[in-house]
N, C-alpha and C. Protein backbone atom coordinates (compact mmCIF):
# COMPACT_ATOMS: atom_id res chain seq x y z
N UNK A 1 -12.49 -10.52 14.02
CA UNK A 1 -13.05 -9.32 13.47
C UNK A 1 -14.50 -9.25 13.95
N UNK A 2 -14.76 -8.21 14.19
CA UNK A 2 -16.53 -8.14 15.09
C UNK A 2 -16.72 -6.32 13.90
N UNK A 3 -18.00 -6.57 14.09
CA UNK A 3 -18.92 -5.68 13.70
C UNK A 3 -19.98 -5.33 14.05
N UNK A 4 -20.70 -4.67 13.92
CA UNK A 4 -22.17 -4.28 14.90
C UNK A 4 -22.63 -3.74 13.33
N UNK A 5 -23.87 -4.42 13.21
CA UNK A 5 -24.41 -3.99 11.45
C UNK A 5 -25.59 -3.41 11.71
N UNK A 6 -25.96 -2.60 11.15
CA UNK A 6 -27.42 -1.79 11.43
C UNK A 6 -27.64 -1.35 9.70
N UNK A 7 -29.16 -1.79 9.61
CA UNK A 7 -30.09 -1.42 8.59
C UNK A 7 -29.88 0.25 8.97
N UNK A 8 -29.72 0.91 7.83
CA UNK A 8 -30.29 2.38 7.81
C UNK A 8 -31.37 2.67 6.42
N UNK A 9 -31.80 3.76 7.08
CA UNK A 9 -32.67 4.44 5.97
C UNK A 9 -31.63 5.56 5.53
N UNK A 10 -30.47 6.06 6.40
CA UNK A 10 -29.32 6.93 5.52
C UNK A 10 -28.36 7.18 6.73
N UNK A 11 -27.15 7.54 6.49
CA UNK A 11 -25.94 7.75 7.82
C UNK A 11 -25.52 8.58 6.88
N UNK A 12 -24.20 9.08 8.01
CA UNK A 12 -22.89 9.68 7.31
C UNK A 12 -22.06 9.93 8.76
N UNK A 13 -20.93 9.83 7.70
CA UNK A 13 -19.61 10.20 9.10
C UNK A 13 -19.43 11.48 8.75
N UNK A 14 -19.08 12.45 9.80
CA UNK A 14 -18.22 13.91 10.15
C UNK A 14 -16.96 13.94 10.73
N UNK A 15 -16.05 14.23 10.39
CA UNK A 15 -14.50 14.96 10.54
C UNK A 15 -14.21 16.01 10.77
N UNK A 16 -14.19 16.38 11.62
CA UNK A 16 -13.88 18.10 12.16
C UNK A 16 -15.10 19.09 11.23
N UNK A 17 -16.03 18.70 11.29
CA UNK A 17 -17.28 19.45 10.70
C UNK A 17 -17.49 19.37 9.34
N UNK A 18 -16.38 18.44 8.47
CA UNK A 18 -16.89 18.09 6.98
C UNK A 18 -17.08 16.61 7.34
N UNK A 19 -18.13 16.24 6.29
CA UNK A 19 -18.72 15.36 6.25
C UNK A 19 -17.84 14.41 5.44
N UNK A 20 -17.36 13.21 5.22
CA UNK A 20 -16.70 12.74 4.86
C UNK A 20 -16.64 10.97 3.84
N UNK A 21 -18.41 10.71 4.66
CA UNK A 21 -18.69 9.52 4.28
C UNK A 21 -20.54 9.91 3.94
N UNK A 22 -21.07 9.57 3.16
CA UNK A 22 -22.49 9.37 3.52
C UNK A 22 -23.31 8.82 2.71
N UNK A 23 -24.34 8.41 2.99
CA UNK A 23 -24.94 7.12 2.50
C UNK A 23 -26.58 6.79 2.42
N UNK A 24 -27.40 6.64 1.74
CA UNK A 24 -28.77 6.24 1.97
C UNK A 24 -29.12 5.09 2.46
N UNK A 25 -30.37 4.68 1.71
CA UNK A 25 -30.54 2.86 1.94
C UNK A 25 -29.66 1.92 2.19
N UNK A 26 -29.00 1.45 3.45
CA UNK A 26 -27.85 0.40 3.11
C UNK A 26 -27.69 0.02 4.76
N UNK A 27 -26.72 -0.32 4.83
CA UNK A 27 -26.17 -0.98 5.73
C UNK A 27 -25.02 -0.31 6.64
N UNK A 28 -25.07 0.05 7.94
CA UNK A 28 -24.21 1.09 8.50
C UNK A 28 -23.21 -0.32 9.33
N UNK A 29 -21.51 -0.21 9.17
CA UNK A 29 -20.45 -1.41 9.80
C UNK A 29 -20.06 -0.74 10.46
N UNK A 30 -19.78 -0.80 12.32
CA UNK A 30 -19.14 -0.37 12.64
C UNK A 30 -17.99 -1.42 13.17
N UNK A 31 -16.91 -1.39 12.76
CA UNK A 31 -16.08 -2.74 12.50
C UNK A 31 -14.16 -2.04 13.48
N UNK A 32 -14.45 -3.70 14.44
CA UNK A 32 -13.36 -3.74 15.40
C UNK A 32 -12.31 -4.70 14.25
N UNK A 33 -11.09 -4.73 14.46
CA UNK A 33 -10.06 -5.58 14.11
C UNK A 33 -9.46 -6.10 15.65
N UNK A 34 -9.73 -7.55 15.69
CA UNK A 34 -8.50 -8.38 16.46
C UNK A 34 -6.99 -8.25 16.15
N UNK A 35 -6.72 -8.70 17.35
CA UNK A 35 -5.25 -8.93 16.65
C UNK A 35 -4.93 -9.93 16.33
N UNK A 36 -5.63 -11.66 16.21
CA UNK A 36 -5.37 -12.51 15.80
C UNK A 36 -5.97 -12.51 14.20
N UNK A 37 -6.78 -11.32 13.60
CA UNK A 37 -7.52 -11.43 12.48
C UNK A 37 -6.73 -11.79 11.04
N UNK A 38 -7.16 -11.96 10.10
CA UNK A 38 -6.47 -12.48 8.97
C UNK A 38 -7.58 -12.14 7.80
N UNK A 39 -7.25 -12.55 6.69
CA UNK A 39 -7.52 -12.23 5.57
C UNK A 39 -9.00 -13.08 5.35
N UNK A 40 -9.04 -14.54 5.95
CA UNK A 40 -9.83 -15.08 6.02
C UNK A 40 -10.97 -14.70 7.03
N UNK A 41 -10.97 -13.68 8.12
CA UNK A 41 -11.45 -13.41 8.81
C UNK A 41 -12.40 -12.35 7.69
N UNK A 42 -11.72 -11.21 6.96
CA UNK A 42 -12.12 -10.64 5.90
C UNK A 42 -13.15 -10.98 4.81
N UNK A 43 -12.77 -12.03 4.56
CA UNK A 43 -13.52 -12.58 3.75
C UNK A 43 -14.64 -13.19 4.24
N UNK A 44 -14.64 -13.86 5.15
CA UNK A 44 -16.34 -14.58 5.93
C UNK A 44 -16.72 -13.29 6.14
N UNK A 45 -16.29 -12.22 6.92
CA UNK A 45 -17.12 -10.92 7.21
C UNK A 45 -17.55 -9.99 5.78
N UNK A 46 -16.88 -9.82 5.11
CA UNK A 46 -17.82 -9.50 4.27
C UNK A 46 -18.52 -10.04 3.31
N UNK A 47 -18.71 -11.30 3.03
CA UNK A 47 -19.65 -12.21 2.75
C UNK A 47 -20.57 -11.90 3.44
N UNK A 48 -20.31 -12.25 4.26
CA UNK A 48 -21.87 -12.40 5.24
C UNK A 48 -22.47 -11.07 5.27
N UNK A 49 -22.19 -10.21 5.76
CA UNK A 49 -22.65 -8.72 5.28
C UNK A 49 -23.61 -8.03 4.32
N UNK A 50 -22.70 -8.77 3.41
CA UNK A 50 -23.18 -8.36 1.96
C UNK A 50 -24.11 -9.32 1.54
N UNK A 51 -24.32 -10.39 2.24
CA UNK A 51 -25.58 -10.98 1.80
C UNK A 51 -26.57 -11.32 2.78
N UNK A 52 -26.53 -10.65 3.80
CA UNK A 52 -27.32 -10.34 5.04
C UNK A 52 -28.76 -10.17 4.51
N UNK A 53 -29.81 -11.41 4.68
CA UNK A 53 -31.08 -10.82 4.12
C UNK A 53 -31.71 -10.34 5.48
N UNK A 54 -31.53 -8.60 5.72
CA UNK A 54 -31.99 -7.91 6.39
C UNK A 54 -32.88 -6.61 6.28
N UNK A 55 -33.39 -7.05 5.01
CA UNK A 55 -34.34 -6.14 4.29
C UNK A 55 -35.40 -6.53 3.99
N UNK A 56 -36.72 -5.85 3.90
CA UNK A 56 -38.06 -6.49 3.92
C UNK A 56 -38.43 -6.98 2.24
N UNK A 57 -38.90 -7.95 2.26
CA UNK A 57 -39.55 -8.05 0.19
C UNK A 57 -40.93 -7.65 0.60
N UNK A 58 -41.46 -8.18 -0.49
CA UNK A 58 -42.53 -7.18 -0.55
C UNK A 58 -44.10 -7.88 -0.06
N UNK A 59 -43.78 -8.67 1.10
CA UNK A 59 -44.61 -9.52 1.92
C UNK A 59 -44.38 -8.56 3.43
N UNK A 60 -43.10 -7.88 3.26
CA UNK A 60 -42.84 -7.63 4.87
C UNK A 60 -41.60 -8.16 5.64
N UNK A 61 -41.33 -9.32 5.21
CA UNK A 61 -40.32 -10.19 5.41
C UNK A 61 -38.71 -10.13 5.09
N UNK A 62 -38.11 -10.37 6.29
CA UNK A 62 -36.97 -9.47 6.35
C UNK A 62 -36.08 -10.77 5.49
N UNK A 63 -36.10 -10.57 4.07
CA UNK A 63 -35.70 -11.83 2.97
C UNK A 63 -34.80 -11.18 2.05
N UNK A 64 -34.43 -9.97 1.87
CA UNK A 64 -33.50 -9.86 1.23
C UNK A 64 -32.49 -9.27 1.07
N UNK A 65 -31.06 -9.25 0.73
CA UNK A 65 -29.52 -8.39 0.83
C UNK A 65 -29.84 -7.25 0.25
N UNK A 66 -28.84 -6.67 0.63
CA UNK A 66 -28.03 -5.42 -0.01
C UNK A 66 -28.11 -5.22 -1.07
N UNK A 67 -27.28 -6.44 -1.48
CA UNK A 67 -27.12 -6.81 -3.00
C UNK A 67 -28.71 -6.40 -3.36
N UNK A 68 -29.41 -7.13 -3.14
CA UNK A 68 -30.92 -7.44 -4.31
C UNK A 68 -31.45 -6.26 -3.61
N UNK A 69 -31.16 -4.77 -3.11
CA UNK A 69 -31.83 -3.92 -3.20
C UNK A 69 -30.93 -3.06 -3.76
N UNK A 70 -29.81 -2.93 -3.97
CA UNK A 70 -28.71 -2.13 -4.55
C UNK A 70 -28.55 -1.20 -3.46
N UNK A 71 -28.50 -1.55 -2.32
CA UNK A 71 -28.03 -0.55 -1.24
C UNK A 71 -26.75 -0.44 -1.30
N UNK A 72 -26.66 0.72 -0.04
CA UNK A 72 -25.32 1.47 0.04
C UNK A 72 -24.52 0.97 1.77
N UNK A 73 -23.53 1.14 1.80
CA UNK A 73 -22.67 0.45 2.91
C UNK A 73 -21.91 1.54 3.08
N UNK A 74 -21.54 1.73 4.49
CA UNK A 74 -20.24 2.87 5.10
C UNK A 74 -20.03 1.87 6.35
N UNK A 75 -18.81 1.98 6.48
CA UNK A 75 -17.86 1.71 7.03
C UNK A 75 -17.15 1.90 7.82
N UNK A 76 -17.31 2.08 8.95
CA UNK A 76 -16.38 2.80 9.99
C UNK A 76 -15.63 1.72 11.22
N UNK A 77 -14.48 2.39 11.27
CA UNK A 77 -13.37 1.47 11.93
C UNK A 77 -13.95 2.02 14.16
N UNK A 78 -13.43 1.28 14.29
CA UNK A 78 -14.21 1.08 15.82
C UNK A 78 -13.46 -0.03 16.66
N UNK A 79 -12.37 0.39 17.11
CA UNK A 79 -11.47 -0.39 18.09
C UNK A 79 -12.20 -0.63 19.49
N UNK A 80 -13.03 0.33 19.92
CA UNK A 80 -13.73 -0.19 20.78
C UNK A 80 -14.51 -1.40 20.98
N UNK A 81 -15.20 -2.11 20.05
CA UNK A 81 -15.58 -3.38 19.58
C UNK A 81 -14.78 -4.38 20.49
N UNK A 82 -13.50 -4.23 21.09
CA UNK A 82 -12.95 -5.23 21.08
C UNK A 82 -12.58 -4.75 23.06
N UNK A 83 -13.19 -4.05 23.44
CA UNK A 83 -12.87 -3.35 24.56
C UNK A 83 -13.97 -4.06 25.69
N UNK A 84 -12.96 -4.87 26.47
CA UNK A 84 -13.20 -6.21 27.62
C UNK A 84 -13.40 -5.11 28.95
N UNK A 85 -15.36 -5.35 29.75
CA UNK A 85 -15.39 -4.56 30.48
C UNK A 85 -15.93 -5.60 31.98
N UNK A 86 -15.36 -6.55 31.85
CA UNK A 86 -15.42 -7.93 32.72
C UNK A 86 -14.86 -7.52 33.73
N UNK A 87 -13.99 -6.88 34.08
CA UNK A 87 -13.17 -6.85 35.61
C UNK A 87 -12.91 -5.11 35.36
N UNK A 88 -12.99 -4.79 36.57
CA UNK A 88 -13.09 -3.00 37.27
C UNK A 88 -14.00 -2.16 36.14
N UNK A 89 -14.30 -0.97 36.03
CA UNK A 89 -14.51 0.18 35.47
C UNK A 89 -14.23 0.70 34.23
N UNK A 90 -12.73 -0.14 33.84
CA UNK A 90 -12.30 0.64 32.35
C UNK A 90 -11.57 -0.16 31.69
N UNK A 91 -12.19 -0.50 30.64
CA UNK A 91 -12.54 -1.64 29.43
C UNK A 91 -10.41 -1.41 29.15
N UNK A 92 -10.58 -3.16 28.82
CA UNK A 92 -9.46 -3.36 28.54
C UNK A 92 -9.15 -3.67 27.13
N UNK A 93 -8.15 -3.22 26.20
CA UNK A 93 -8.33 -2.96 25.02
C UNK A 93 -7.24 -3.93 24.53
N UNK A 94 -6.74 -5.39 24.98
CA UNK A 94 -5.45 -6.21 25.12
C UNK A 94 -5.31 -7.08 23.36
N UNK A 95 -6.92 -7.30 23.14
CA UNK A 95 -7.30 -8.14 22.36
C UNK A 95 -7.80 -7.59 20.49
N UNK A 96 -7.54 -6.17 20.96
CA UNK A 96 -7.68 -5.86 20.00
C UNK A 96 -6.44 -5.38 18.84
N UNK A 97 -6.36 -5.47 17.38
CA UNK A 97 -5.01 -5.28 17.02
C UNK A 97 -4.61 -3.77 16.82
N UNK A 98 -3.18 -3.54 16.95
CA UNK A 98 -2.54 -2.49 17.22
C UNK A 98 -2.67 -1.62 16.40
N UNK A 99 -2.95 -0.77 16.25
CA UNK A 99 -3.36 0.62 14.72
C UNK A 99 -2.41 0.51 13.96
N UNK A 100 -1.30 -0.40 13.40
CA UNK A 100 -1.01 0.01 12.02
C UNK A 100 -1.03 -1.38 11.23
N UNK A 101 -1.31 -2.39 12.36
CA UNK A 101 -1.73 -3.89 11.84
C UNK A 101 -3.29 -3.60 11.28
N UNK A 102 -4.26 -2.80 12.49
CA UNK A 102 -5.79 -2.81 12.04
C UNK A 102 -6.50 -2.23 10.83
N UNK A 103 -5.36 -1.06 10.60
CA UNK A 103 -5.43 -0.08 9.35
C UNK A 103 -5.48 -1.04 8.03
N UNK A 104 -4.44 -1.81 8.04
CA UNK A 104 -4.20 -2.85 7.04
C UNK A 104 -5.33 -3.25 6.73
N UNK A 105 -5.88 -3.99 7.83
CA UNK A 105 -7.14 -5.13 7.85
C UNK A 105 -8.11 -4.55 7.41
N UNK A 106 -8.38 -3.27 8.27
CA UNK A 106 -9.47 -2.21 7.73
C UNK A 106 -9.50 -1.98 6.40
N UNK A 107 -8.45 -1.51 5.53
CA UNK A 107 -8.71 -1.37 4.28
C UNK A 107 -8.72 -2.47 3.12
N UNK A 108 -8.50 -3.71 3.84
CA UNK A 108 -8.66 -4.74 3.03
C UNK A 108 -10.27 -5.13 3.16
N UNK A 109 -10.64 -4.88 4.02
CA UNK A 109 -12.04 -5.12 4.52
C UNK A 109 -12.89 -4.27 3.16
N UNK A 110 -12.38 -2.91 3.74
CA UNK A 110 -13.76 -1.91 2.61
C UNK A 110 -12.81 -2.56 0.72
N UNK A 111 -11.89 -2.75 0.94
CA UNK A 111 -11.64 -3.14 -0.78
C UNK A 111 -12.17 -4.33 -1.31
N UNK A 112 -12.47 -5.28 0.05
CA UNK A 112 -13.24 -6.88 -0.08
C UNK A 112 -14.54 -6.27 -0.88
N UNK A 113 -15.34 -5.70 0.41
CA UNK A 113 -16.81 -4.97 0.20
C UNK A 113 -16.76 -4.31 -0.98
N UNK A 114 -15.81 -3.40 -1.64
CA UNK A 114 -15.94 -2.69 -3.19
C UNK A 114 -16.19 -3.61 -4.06
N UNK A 115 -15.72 -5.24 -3.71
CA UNK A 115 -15.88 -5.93 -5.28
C UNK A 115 -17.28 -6.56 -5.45
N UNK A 116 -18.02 -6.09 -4.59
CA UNK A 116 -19.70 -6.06 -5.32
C UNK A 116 -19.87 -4.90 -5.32
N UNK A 117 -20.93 -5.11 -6.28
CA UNK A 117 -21.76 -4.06 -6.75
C UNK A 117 -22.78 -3.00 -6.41
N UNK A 118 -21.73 -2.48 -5.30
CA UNK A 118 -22.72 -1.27 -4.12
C UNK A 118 -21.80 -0.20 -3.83
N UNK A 119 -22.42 0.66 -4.00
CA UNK A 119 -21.87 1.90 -3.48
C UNK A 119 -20.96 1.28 -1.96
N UNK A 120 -19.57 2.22 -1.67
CA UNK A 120 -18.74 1.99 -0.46
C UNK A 120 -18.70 2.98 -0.01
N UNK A 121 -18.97 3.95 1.12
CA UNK A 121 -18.00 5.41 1.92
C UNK A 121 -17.68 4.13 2.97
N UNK A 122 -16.34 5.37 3.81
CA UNK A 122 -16.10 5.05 4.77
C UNK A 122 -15.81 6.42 5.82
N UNK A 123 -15.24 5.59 6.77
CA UNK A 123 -14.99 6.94 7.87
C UNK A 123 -13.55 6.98 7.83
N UNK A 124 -13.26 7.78 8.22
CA UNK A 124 -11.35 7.86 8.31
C UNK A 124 -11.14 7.06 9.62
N UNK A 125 -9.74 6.15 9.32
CA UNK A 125 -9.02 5.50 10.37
C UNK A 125 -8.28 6.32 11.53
N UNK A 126 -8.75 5.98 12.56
CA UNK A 126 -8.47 6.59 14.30
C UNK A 126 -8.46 8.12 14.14
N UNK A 127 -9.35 8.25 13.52
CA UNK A 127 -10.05 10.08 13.27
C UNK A 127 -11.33 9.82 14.37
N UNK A 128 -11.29 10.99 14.77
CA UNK A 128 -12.57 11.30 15.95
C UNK A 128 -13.81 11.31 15.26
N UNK A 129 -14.64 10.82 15.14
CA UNK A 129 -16.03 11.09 14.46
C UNK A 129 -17.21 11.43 15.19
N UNK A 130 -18.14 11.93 14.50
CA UNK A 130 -19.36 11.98 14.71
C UNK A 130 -20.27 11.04 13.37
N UNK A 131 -20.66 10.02 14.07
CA UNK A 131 -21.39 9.30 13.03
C UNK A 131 -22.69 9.22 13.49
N UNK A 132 -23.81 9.69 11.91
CA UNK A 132 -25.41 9.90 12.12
C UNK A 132 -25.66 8.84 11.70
N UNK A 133 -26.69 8.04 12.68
CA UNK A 133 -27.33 7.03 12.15
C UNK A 133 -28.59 6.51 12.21
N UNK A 134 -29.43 6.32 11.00
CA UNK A 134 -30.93 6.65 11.06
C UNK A 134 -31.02 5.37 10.91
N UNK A 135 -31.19 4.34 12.13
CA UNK A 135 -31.39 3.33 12.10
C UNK A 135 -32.73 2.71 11.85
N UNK A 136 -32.71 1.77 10.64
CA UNK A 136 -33.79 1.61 9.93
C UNK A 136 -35.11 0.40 11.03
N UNK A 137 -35.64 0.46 11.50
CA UNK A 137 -36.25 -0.47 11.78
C UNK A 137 -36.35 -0.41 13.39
N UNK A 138 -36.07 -0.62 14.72
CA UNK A 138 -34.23 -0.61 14.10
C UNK A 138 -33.86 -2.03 13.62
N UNK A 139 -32.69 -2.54 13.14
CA UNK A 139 -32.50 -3.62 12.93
C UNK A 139 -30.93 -3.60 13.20
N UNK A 140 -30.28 -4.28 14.48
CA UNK A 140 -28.90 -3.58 14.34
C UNK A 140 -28.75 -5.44 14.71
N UNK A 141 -27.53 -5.63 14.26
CA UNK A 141 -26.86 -7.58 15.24
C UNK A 141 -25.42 -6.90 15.09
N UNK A 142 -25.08 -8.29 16.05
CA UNK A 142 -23.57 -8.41 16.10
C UNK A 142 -23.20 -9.04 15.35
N UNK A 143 -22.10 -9.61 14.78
CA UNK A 143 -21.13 -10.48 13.79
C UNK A 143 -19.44 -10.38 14.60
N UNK A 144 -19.22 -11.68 14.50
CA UNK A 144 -17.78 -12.00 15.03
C UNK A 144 -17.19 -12.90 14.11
N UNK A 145 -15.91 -12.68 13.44
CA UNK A 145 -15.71 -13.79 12.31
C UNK A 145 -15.00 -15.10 12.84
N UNK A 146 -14.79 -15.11 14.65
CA UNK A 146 -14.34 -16.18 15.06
C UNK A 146 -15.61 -16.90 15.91
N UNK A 147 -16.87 -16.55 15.32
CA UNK A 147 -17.87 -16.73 16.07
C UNK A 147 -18.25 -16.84 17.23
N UNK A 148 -17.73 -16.28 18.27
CA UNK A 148 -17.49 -15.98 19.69
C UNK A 148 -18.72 -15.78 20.11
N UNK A 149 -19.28 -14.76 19.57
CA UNK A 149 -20.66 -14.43 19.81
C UNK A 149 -22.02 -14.75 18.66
């Protein structure tokens, strides 16, 4: 499971021109599913997430979660994440899991993330989006739950 996490000051996802997800202070996921992923993969990733001290206290210092600011999290599914651009022109998509295995994973993922105490949106699964993102800082990393990267 990989993710690309970015601090925001606010996002939101769009769906054919309604808005569908949106969010202030928090944390913007844009989150691939493997196809070797599992439940345990779920669980280290949103742990870690959710206690990501990627927020400043009040020195400046990028020392504290989500949690201890009561931020907000959205969620968006992103098969590209997993799209291998090592050999020719056009990313190979072999490694990533199949849309009705990833759907699964995906929504076990944002139901992991609901059982703390933060606001959740998400984006709709293999819906076309337009996602705004007012990246805070910026402050964006990667996360891989097989630690690859």
């Amino acid at each position: 499971m990989r993710a690309v996490v970015q601090r925001v000051s606010q996002a939101k996802v769009t769906v054919d021109g309604e808005t569908i997800g949106e969010i202030g202070k928090g944390i913007v996921v844009l989150l691939g599913i493997g196809q070797d992923d599992t439940e345990k993969d779920i669980q280290y990733l949103s742990d870690k997430i959710i206690n990501l001290r990627i927020f400043e206290d009040e020195n400046g210092k990028m020392n504290i979660s989500l949690l201890d600011i009561k931020g907000e999290l959205l969620i968006v599914s992103q098969f590209t994440l997993y799209g291998d651009c090592r050999k020719g022109k056009r990313p190979s998509y072999d490694k990533a899991a199949r849309p009705e295995n990833a759907e699964v994973l995906y929504n076990k993922f944002v139901e992991a993330c609901g059982k703390y105490d933060i606001r959740v949106e998400t984006g709709k699964f293999q819906a076309m989006m337009m996602v705004e993102i007012h990246n805070d800082g910026p402050v964006t990393l990667l996360l891989d739950s097989k630690k690859e990267f």
